[in-house]
C-alpha atoms as a PDB file:
ATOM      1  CA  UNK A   1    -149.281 140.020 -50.816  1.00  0.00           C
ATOM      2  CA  UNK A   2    -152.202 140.977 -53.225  1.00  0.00           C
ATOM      3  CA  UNK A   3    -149.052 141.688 -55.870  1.00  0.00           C
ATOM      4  CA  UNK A   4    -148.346 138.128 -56.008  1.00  0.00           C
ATOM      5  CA  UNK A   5    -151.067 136.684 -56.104  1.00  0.00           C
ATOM      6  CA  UNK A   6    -153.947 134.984 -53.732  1.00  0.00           C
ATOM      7  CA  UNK A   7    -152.259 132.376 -52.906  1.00  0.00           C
ATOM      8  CA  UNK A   8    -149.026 134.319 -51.453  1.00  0.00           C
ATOM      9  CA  UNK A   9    -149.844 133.772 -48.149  1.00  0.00           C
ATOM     10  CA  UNK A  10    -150.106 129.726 -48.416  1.00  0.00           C
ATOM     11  CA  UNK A  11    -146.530 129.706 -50.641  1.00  0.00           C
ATOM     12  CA  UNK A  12    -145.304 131.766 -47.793  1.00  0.00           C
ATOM     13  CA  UNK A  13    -146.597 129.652 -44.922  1.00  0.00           C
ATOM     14  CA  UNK A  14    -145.275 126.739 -46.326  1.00  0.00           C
ATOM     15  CA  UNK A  15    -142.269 128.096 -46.679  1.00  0.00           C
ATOM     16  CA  UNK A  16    -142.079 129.361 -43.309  1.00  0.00           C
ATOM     17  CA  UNK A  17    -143.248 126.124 -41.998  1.00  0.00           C
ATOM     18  CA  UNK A  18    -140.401 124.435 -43.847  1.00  0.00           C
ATOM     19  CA  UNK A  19    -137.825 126.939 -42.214  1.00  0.00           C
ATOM     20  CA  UNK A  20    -139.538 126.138 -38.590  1.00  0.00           C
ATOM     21  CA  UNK A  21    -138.923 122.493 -38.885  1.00  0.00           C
ATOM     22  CA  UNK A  22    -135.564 122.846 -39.781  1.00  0.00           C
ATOM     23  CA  UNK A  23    -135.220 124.670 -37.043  1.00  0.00           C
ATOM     24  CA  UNK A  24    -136.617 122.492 -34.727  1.00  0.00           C
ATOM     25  CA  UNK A  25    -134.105 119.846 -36.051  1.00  0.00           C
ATOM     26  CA  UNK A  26    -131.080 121.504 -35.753  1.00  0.00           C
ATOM     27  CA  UNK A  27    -129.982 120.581 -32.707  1.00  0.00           C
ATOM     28  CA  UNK A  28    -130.071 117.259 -33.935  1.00  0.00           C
ATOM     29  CA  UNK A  29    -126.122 116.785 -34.159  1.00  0.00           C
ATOM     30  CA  UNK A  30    -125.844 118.072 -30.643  1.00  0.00           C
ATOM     31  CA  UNK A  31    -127.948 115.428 -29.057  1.00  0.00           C
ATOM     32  CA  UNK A  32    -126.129 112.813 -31.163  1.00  0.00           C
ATOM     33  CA  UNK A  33    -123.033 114.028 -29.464  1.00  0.00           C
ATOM     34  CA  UNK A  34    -124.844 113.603 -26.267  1.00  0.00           C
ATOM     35  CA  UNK A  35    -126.155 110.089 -27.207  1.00  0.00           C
ATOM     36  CA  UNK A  36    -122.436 109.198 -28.133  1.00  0.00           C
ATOM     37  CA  UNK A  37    -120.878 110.997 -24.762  1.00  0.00           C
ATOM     38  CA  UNK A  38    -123.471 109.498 -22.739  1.00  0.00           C
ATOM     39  CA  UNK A  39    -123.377 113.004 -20.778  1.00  0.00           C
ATOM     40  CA  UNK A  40    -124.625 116.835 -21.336  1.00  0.00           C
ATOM     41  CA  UNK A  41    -120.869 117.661 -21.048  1.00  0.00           C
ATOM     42  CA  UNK A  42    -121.096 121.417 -21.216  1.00  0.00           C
ATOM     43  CA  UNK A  43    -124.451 121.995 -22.890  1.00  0.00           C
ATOM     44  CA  UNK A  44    -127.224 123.760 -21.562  1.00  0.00           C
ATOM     45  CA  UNK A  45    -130.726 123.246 -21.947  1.00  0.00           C
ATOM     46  CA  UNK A  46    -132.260 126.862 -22.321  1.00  0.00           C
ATOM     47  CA  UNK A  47    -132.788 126.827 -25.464  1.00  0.00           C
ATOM     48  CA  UNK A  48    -134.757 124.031 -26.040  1.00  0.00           C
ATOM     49  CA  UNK A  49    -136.870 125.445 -22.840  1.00  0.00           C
ATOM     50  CA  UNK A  50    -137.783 128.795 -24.722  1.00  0.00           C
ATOM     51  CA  UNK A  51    -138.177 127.360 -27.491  1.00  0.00           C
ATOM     52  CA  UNK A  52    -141.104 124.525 -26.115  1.00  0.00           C
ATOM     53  CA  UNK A  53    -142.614 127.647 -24.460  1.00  0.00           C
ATOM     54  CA  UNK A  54    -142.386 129.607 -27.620  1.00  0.00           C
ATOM     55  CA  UNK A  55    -144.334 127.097 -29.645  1.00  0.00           C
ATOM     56  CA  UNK A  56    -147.204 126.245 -26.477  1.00  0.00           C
ATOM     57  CA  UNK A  57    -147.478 130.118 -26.773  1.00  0.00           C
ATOM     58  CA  UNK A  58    -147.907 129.903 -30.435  1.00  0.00           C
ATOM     59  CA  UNK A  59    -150.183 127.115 -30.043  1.00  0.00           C
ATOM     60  CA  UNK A  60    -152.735 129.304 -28.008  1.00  0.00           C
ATOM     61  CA  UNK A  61    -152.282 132.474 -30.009  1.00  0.00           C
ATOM     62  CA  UNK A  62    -153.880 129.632 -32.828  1.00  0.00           C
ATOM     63  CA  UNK A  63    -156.469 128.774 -30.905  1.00  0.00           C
ATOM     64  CA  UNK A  64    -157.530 132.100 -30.559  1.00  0.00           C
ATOM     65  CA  UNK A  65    -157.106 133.363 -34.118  1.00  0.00           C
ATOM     66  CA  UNK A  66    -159.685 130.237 -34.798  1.00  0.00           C
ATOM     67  CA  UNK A  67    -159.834 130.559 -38.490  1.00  0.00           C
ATOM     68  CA  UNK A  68    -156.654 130.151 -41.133  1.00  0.00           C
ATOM     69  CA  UNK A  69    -154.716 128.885 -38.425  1.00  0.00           C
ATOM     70  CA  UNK A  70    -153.990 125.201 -39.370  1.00  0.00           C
ATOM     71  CA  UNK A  71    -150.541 125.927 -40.337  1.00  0.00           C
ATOM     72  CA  UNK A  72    -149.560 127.518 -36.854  1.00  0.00           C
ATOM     73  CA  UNK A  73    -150.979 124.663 -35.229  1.00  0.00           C
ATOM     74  CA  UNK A  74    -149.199 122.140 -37.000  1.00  0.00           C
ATOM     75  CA  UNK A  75    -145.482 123.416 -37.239  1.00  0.00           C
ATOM     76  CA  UNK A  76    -145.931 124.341 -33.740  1.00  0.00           C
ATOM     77  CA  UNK A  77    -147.558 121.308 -32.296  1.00  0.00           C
ATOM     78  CA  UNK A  78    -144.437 119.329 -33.939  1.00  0.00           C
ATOM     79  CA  UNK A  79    -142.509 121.543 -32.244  1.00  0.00           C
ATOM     80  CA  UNK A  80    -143.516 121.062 -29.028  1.00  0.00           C
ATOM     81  CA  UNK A  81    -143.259 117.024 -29.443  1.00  0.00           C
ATOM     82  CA  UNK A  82    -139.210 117.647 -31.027  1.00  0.00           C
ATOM     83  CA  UNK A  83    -138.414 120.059 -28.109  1.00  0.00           C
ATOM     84  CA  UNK A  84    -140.252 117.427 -25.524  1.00  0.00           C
ATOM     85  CA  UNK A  85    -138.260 114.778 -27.091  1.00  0.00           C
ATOM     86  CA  UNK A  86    -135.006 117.036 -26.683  1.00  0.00           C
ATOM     87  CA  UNK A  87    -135.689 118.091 -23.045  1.00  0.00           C
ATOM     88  CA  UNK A  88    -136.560 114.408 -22.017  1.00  0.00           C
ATOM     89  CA  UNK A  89    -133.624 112.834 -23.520  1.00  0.00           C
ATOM     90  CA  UNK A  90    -131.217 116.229 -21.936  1.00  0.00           C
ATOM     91  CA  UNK A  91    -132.366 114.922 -18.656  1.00  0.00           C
ATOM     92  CA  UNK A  92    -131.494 111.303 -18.904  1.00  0.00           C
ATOM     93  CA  UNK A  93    -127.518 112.326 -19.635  1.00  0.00           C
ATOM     94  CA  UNK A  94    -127.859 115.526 -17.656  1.00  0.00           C
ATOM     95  CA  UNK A  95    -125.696 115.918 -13.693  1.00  0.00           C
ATOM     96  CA  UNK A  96    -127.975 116.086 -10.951  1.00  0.00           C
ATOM     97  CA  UNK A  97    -127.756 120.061 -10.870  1.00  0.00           C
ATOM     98  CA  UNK A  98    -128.889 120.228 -14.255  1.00  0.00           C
ATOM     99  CA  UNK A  99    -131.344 117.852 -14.154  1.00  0.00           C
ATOM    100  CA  UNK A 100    -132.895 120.523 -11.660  1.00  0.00           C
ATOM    101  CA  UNK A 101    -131.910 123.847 -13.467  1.00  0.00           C
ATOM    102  CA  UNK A 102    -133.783 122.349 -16.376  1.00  0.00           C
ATOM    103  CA  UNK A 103    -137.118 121.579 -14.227  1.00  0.00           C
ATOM    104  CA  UNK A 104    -136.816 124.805 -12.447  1.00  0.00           C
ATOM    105  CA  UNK A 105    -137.195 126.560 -15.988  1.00  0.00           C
ATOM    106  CA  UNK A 106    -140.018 124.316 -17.258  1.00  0.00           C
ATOM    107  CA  UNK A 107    -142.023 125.201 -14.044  1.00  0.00           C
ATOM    108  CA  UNK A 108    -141.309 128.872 -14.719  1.00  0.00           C
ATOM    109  CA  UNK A 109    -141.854 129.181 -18.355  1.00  0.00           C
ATOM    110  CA  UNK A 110    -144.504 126.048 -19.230  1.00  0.00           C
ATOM    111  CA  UNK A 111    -146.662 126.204 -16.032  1.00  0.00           C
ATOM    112  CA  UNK A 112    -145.599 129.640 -14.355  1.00  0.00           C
ATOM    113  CA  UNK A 113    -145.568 132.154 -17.324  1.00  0.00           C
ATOM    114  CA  UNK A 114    -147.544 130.578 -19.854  1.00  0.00           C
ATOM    115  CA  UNK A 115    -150.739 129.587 -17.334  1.00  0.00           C
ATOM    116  CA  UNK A 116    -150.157 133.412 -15.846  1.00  0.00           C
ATOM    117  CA  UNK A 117    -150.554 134.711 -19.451  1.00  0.00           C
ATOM    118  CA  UNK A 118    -153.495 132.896 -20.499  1.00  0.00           C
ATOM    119  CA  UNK A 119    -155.246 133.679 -16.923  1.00  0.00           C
ATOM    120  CA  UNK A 120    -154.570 137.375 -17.612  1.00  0.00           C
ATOM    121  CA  UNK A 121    -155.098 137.846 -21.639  1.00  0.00           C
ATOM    122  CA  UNK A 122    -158.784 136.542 -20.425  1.00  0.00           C
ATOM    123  CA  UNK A 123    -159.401 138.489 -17.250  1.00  0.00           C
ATOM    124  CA  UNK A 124    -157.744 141.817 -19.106  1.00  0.00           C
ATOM    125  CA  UNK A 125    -159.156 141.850 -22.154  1.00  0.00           C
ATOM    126  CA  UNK A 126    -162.450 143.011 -23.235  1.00  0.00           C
ATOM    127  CA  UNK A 127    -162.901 141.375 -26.652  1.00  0.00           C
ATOM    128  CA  UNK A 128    -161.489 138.339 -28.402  1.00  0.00           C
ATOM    129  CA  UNK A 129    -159.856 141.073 -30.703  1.00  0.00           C
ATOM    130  CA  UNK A 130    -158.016 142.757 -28.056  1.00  0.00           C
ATOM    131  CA  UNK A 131    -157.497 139.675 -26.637  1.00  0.00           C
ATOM    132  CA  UNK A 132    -155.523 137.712 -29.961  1.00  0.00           C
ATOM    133  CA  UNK A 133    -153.442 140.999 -30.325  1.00  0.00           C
ATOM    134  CA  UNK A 134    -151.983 141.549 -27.012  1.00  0.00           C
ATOM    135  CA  UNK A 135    -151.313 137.385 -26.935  1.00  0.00           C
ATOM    136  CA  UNK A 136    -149.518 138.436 -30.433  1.00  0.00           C
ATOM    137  CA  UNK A 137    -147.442 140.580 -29.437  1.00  0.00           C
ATOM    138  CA  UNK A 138    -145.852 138.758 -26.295  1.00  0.00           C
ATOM    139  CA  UNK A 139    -145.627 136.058 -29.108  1.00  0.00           C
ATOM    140  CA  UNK A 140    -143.136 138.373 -31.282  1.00  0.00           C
ATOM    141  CA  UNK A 141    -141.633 139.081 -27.738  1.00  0.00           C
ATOM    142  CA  UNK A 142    -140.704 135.456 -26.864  1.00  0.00           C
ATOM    143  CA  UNK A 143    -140.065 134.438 -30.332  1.00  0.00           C
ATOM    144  CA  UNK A 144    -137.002 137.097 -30.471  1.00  0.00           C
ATOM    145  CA  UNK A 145    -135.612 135.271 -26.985  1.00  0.00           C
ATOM    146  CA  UNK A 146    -135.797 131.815 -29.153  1.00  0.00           C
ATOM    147  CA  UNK A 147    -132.673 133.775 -31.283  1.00  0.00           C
ATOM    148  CA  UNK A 148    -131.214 134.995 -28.408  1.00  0.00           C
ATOM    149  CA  UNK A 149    -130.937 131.770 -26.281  1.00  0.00           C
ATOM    150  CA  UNK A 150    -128.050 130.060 -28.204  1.00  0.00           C
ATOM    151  CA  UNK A 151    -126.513 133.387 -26.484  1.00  0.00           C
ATOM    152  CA  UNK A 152    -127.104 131.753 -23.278  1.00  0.00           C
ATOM    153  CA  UNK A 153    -123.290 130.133 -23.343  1.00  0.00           C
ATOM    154  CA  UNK A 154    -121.430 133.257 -24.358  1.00  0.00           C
ATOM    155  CA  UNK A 155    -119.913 133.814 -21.082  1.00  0.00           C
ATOM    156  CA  UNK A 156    -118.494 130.763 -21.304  1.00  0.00           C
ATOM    157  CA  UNK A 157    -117.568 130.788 -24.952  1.00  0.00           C
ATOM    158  CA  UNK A 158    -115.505 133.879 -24.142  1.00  0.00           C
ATOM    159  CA  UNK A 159    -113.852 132.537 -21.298  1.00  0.00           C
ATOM    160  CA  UNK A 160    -112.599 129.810 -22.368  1.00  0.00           C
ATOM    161  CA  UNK A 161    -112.021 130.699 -26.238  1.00  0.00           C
ATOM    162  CA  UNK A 162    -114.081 127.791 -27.707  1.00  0.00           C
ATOM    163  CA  UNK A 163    -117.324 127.267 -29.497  1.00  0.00           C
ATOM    164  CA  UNK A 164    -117.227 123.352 -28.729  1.00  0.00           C
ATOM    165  CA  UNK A 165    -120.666 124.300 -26.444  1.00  0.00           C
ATOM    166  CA  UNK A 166    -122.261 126.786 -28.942  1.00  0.00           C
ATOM    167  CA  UNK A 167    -124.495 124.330 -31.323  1.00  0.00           C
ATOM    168  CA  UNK A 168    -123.548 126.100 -34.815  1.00  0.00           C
ATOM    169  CA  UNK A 169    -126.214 124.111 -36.451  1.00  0.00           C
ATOM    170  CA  UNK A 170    -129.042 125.496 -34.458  1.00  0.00           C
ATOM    171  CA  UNK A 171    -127.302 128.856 -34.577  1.00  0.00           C
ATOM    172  CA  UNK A 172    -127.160 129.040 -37.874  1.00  0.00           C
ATOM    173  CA  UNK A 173    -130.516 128.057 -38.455  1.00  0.00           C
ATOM    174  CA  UNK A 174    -131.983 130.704 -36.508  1.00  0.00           C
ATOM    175  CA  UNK A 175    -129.982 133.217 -38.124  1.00  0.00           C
ATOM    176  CA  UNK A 176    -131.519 132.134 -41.299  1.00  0.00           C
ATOM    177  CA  UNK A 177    -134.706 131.872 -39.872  1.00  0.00           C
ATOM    178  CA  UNK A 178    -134.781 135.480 -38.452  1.00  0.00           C
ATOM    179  CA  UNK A 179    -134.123 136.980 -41.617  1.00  0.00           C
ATOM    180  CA  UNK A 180    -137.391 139.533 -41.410  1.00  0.00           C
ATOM    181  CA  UNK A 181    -136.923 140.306 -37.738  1.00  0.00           C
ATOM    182  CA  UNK A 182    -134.505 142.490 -37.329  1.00  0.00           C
ATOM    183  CA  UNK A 183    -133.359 141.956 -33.204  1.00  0.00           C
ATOM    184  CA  UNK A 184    -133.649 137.955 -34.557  1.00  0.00           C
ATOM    185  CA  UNK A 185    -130.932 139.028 -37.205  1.00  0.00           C
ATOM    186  CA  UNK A 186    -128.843 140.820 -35.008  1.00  0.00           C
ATOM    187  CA  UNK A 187    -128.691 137.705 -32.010  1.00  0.00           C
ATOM    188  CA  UNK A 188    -128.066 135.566 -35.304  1.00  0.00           C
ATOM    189  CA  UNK A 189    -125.346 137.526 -36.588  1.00  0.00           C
ATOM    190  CA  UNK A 190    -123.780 137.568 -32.947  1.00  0.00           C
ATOM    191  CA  UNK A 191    -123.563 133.765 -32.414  1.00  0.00           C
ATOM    192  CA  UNK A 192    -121.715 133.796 -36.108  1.00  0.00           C
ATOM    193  CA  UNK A 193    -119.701 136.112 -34.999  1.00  0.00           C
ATOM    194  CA  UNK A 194    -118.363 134.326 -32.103  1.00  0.00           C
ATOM    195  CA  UNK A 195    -118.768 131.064 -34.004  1.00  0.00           C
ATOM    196  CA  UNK A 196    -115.717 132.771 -36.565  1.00  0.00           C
ATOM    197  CA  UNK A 197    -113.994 133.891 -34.025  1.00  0.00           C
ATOM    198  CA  UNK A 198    -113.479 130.886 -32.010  1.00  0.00           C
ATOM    199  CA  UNK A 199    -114.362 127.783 -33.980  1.00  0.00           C
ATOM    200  CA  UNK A 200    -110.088 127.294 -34.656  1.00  0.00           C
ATOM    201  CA  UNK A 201    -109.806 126.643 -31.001  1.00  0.00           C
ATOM    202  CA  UNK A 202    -109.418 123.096 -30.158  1.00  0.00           C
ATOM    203  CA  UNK A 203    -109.298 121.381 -26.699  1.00  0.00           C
ATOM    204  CA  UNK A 204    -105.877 119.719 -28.126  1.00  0.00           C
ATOM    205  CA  UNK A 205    -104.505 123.059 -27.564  1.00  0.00           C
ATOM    206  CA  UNK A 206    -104.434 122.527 -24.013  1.00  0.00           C
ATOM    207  CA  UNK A 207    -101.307 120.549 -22.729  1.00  0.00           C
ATOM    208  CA  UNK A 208    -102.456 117.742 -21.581  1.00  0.00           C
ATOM    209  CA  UNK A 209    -101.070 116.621 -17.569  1.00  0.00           C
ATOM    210  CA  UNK A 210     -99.874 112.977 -17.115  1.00  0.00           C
ATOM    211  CA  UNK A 211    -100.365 111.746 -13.167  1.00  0.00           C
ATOM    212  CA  UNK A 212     -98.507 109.029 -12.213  1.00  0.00           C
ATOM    213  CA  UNK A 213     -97.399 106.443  -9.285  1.00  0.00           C
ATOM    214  CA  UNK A 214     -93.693 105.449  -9.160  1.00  0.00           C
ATOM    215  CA  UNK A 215     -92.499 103.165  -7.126  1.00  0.00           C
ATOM    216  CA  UNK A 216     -89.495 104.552  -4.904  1.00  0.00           C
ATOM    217  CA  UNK A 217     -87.121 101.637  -5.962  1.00  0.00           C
ATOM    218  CA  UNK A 218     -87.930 103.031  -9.561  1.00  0.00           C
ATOM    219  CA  UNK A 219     -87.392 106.433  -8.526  1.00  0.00           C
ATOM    220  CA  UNK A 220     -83.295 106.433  -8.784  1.00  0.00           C
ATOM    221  CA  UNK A 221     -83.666 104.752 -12.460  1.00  0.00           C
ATOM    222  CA  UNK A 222     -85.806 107.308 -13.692  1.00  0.00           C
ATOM    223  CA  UNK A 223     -83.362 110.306 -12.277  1.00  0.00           C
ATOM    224  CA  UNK A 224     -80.611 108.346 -14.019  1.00  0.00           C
ATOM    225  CA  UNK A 225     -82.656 107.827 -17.128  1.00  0.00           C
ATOM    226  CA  UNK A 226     -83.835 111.383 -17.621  1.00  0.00           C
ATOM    227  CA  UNK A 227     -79.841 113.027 -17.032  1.00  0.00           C
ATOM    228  CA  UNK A 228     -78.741 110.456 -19.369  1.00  0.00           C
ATOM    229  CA  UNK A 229     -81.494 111.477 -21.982  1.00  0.00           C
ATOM    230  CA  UNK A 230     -81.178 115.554 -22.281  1.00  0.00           C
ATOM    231  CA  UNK A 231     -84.380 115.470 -24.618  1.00  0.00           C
ATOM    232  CA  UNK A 232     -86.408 114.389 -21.452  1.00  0.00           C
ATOM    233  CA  UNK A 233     -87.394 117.171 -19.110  1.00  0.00           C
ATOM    234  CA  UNK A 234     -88.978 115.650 -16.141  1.00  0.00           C
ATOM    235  CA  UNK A 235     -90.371 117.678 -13.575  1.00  0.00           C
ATOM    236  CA  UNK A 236     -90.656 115.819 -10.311  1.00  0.00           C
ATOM    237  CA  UNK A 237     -92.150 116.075  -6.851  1.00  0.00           C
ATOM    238  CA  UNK A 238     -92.020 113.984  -3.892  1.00  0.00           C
ATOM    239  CA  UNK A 239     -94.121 113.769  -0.831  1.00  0.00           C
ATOM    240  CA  UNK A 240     -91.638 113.875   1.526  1.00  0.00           C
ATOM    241  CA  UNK A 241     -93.737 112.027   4.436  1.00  0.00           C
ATOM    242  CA  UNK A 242     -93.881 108.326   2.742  1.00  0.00           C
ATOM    243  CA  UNK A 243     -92.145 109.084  -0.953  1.00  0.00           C
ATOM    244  CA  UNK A 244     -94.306 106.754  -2.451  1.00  0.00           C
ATOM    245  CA  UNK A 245     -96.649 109.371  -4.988  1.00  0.00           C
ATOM    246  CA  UNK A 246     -94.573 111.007  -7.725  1.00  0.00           C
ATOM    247  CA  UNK A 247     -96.283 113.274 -10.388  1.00  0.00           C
ATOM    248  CA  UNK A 248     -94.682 113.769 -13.603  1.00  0.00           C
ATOM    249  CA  UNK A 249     -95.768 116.480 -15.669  1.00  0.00           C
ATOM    250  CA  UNK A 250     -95.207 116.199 -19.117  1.00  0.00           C
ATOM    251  CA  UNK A 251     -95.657 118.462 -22.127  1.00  0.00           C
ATOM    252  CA  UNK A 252     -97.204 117.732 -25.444  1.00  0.00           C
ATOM    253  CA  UNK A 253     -93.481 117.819 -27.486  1.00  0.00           C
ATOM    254  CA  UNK A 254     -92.040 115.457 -24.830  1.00  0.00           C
ATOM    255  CA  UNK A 255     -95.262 112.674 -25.695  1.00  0.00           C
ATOM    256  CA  UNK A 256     -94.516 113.419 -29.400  1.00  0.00           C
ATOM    257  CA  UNK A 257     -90.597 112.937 -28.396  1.00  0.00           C
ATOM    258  CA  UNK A 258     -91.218 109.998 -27.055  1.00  0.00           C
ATOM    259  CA  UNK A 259     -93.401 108.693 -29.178  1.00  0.00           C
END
């Protein structure tokens, strides 16, 4: 730092302020989805629940450091408003089972493990020293699980062979924003990974099913209709108790045939 100058370490907190905030808006795109859906669909909320408890922990690793630590304070007390904002508005669209996984983490993390920490750090340690490093280094801890989170959804993004879930804005954001942490880098580079690998897949690419209910006097007109047409290949099935429920299963060429 002395190399470049005295005021390195300002040009560099600024800059890694900038980078934080960016951060913090990423998921912007995905909650506009949300908005638009009116529903989580298939989002989760863990990382926006490690990433609130990352910046409350940053917040009082600040307080302790005391001195030079207005930056800290302010990217990360921003950050805990944006990823308040997020969590709140997740709940509104969120099922009833996620509405509870997502409290259920915020009691662990933001009450449970950050209140546990704090009431430790000060029973533990014998100096304010001793005390600001080990809070610093669970600090580096947690802020590698903020790049791993994203990761969260991988089990599903294998399974099914689609990144639809897998925010590539926040992902990619991180990535960028780990660039001196090496385990950050590596999380980073996995969600890109995946994010290449399965970003062609498209829901579309699932044949869509067509459920319908024929009336049985229709029934003979449709057999007659689908022999006389050999481009039609209707698959049908009757309930043979009341023959009143046919389904008709029909593939995406036949609804372009059609059509």
């Amino acid at each position: 730092m002395a190399i470049l100058g005295p005021h390195s370490v300002i040009i560099f907190g600024l800059l890694g302020n900038i980078v934080s905030f960016l951060v913090y808006l990423a998921p912007l795109p995905t909650f506009y989805r949300i908005f638009k859906k009116k529903s989580t669909q298939g989002f989760q909320s863990i990382p926006y629940s490690v990433a609130l408890f990352s910046a409350m922990l940053l917040l009082y690793y600040a307080s302790l450091k005391g001195s030079n630590a207005f930056m800290l304070i302010t990217i990360n007390g921003i950050g805990c408003i944006i990823e308040s904002l997020y969590l709140l508005f997740f709940m509104i669209y969120a099922t009833k089972t996620a509405k509870i996984y997502t409290t259920k983490l915020l009691i662990l993390f933001n009450i449970g493990a950050l209140g546990l920490i704090v009431l430790l750090t000060y029973l533990l340690s014998k100096s304010s020293d001793q005390r600001l490093t080990i809070v610093g280094w669970i600090c580096a801890v947690f802020s590698v699980c903020v790049f791993a989170a994203p990761l969260s959804i991988i089990r599903q993004v294998i399974r099914t062979k689609s990144v639809e879930y897998m925010p590539f804005s926040l992902s990619c954001c991180l990535t960028i924003c780990a660039t001196p942490n090496i385990l950050g880098m590596a999380f980073g580079a996995t969600q890109m990974i995946l994010y290449l690998a399965y970003r062609t897949r498209r829901n579309s690419e699932i044949l869509p099913v067509a459920a319908a209910v024929v009336d049985p006097k229709d029934r003979e007109e449709s057999n007659n209709t689908g022999a006389a047409d050999p481009g039609c290949n209707h698959h049908h099935r009757h309930d043979s108790s009341n023959g009143e429920v046919e389904i008709k299963a029909v593939e995406t060429n036949q609804l372009n045939h059609t059509a």
